[in-house]
C-alpha atoms as a PDB file:
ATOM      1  CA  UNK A   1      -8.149   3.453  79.504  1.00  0.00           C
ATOM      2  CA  UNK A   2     -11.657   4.291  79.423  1.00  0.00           C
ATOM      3  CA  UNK A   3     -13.409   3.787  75.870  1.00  0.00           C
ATOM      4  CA  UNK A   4     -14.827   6.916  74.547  1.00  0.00           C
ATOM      5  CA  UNK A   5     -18.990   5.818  73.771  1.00  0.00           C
ATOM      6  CA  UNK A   6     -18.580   4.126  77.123  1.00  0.00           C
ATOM      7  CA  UNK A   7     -18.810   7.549  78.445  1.00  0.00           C
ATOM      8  CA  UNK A   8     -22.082   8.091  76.602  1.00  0.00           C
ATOM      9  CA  UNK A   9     -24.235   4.980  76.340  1.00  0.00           C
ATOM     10  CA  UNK A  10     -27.380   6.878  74.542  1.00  0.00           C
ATOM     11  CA  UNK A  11     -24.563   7.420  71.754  1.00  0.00           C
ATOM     12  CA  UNK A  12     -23.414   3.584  72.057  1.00  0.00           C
ATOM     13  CA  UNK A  13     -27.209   2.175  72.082  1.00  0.00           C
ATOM     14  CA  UNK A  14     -28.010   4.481  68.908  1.00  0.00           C
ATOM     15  CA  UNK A  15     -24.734   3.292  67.115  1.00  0.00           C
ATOM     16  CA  UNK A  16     -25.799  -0.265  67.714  1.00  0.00           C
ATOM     17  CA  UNK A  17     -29.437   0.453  66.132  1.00  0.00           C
ATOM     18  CA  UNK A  18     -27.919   1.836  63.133  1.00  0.00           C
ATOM     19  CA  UNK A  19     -25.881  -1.678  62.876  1.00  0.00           C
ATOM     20  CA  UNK A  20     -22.133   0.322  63.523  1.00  0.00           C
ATOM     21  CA  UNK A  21     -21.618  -1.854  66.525  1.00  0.00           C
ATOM     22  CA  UNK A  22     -18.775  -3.685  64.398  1.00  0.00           C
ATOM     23  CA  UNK A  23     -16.868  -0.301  64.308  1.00  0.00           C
ATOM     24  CA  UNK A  24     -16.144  -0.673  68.750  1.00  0.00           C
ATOM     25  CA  UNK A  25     -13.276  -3.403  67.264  1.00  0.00           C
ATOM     26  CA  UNK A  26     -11.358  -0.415  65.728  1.00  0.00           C
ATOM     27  CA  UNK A  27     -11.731   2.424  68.784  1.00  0.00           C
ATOM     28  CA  UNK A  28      -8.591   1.029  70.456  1.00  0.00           C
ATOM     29  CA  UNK A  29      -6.955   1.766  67.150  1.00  0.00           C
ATOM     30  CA  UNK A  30      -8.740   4.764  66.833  1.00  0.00           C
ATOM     31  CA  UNK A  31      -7.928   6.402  70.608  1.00  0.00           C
ATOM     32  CA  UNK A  32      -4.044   5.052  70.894  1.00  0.00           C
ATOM     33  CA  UNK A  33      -2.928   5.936  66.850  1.00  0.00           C
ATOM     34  CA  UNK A  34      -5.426   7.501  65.347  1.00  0.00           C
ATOM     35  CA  UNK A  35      -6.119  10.369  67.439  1.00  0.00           C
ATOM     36  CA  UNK A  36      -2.173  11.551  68.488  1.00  0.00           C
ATOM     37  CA  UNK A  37      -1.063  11.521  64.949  1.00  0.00           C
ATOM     38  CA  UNK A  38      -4.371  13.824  63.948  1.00  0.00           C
ATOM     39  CA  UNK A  39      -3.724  15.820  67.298  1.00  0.00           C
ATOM     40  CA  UNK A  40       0.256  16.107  66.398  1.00  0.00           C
ATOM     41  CA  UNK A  41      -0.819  17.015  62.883  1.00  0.00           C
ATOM     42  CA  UNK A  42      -2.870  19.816  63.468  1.00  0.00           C
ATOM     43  CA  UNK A  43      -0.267  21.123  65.977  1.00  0.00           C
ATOM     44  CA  UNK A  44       2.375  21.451  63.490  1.00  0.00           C
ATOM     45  CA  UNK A  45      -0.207  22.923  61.249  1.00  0.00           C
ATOM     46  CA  UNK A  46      -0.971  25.489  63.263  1.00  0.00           C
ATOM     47  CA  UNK A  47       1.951  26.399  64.391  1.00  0.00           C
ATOM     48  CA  UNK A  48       3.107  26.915  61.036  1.00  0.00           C
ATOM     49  CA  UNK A  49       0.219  29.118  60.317  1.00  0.00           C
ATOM     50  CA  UNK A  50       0.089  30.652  63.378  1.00  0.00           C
ATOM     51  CA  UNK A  51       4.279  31.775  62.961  1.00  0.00           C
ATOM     52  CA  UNK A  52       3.112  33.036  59.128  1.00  0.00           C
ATOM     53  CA  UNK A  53      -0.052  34.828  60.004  1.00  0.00           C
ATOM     54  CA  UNK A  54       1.313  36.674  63.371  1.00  0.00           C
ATOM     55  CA  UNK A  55      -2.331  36.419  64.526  1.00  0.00           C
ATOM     56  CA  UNK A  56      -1.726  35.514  68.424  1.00  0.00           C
ATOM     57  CA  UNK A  57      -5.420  35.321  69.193  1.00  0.00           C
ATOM     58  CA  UNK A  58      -6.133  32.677  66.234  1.00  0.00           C
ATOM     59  CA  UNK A  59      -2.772  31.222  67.208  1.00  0.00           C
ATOM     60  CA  UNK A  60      -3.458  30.690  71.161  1.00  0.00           C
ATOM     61  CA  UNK A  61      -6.761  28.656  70.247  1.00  0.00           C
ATOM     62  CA  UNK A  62      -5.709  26.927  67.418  1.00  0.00           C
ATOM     63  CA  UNK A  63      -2.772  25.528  69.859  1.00  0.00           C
ATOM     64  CA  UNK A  64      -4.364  24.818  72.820  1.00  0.00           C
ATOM     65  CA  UNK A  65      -6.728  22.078  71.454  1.00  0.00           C
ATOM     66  CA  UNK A  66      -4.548  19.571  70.363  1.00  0.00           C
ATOM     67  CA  UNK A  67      -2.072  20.254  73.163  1.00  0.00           C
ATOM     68  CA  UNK A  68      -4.779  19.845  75.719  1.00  0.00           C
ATOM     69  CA  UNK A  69      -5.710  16.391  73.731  1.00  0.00           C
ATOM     70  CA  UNK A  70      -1.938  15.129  73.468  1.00  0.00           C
ATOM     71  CA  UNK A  71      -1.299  16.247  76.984  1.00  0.00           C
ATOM     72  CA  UNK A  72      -4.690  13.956  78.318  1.00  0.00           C
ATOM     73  CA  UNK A  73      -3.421  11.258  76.070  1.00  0.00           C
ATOM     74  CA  UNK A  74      -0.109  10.561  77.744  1.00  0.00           C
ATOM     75  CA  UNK A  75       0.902  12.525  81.418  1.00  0.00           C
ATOM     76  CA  UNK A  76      -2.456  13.836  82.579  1.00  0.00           C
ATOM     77  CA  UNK A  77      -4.942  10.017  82.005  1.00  0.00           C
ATOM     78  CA  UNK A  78      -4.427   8.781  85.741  1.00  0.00           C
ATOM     79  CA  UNK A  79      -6.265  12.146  86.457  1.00  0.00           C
ATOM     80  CA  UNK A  80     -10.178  12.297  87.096  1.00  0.00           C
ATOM     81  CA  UNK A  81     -10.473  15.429  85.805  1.00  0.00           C
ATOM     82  CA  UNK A  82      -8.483  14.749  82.744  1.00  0.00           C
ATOM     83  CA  UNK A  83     -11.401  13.824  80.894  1.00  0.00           C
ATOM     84  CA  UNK A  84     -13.094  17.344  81.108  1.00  0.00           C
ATOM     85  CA  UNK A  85      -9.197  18.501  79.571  1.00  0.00           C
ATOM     86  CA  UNK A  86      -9.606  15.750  76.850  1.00  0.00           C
ATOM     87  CA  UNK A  87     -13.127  16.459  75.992  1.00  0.00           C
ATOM     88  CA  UNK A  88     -12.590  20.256  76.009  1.00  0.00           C
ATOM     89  CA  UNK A  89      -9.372  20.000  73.435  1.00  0.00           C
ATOM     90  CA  UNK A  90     -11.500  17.748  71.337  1.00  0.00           C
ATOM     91  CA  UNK A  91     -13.721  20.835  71.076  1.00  0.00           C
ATOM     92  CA  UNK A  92     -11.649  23.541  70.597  1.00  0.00           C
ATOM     93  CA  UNK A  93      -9.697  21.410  67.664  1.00  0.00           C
ATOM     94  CA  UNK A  94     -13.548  21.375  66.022  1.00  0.00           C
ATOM     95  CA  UNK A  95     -13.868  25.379  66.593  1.00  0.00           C
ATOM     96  CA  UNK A  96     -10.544  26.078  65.554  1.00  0.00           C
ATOM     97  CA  UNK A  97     -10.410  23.733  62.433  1.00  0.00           C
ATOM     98  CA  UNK A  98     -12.308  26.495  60.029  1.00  0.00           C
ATOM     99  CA  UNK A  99     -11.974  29.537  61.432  1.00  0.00           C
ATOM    100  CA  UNK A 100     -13.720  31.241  58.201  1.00  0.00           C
ATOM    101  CA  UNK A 101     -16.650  29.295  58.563  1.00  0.00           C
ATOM    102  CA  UNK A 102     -17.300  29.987  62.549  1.00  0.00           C
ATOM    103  CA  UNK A 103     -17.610  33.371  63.616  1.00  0.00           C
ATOM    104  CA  UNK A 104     -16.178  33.874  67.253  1.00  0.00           C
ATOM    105  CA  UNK A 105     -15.949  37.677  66.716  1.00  0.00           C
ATOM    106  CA  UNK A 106     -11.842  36.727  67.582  1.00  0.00           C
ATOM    107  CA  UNK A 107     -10.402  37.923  64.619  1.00  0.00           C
ATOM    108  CA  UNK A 108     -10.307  34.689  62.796  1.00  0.00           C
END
């Protein structure tokens, strides 16, 4: 399993001038626990919300994100293009995560 500031070594070099280098011991943790259980949280979340607000727009979005992230996680990793799935869920979980805050002119 490829680490994730692997993929981005101006983001590893900068960590390791700002002396967080120690924090690449936890990423294992962070990538195999860490990351499903906030993924399978916010799924449950929203479809909580999205069965008491009837809003299938905010509902769609709000789902796909960590669905694309658990999927990537487990079935879909032997796939190249997996990564553009994982990185894209990662991003629609931050969009989606305060949908009064960001205006996406969806009905949020």
């Amino acid at each position: 399993m490829a680490s994730g500031t692997a993929c981005f070594p101006a983001l590893r070099s900068l960590a390791s001038a700002l002396g967080l280098g120690f924090f690449s011991h936890f990423e294992g943790i962070a990538v195999n626990t860490l990351l499903p259980i906030f993924a399978s949280l916010e799924l449950l979340v929203n479809l909580y919300n999205s069965h008491k607000n009837k809003n299938h727009t905010r509902a769609v979005f709000s789902i796909l994100g960590p669905v694309a992230v658990l999927l990537t996680l487990y079935p879909l990793w032997l796939y190249d293009w997996s990564t553009y799935l994982f990185y894209f869920g990662i991003c629609l979980m931050g969009f989606c995560a305060h949908p009064l805050e960001i205006n996406l002119s969806l009905n949020f």
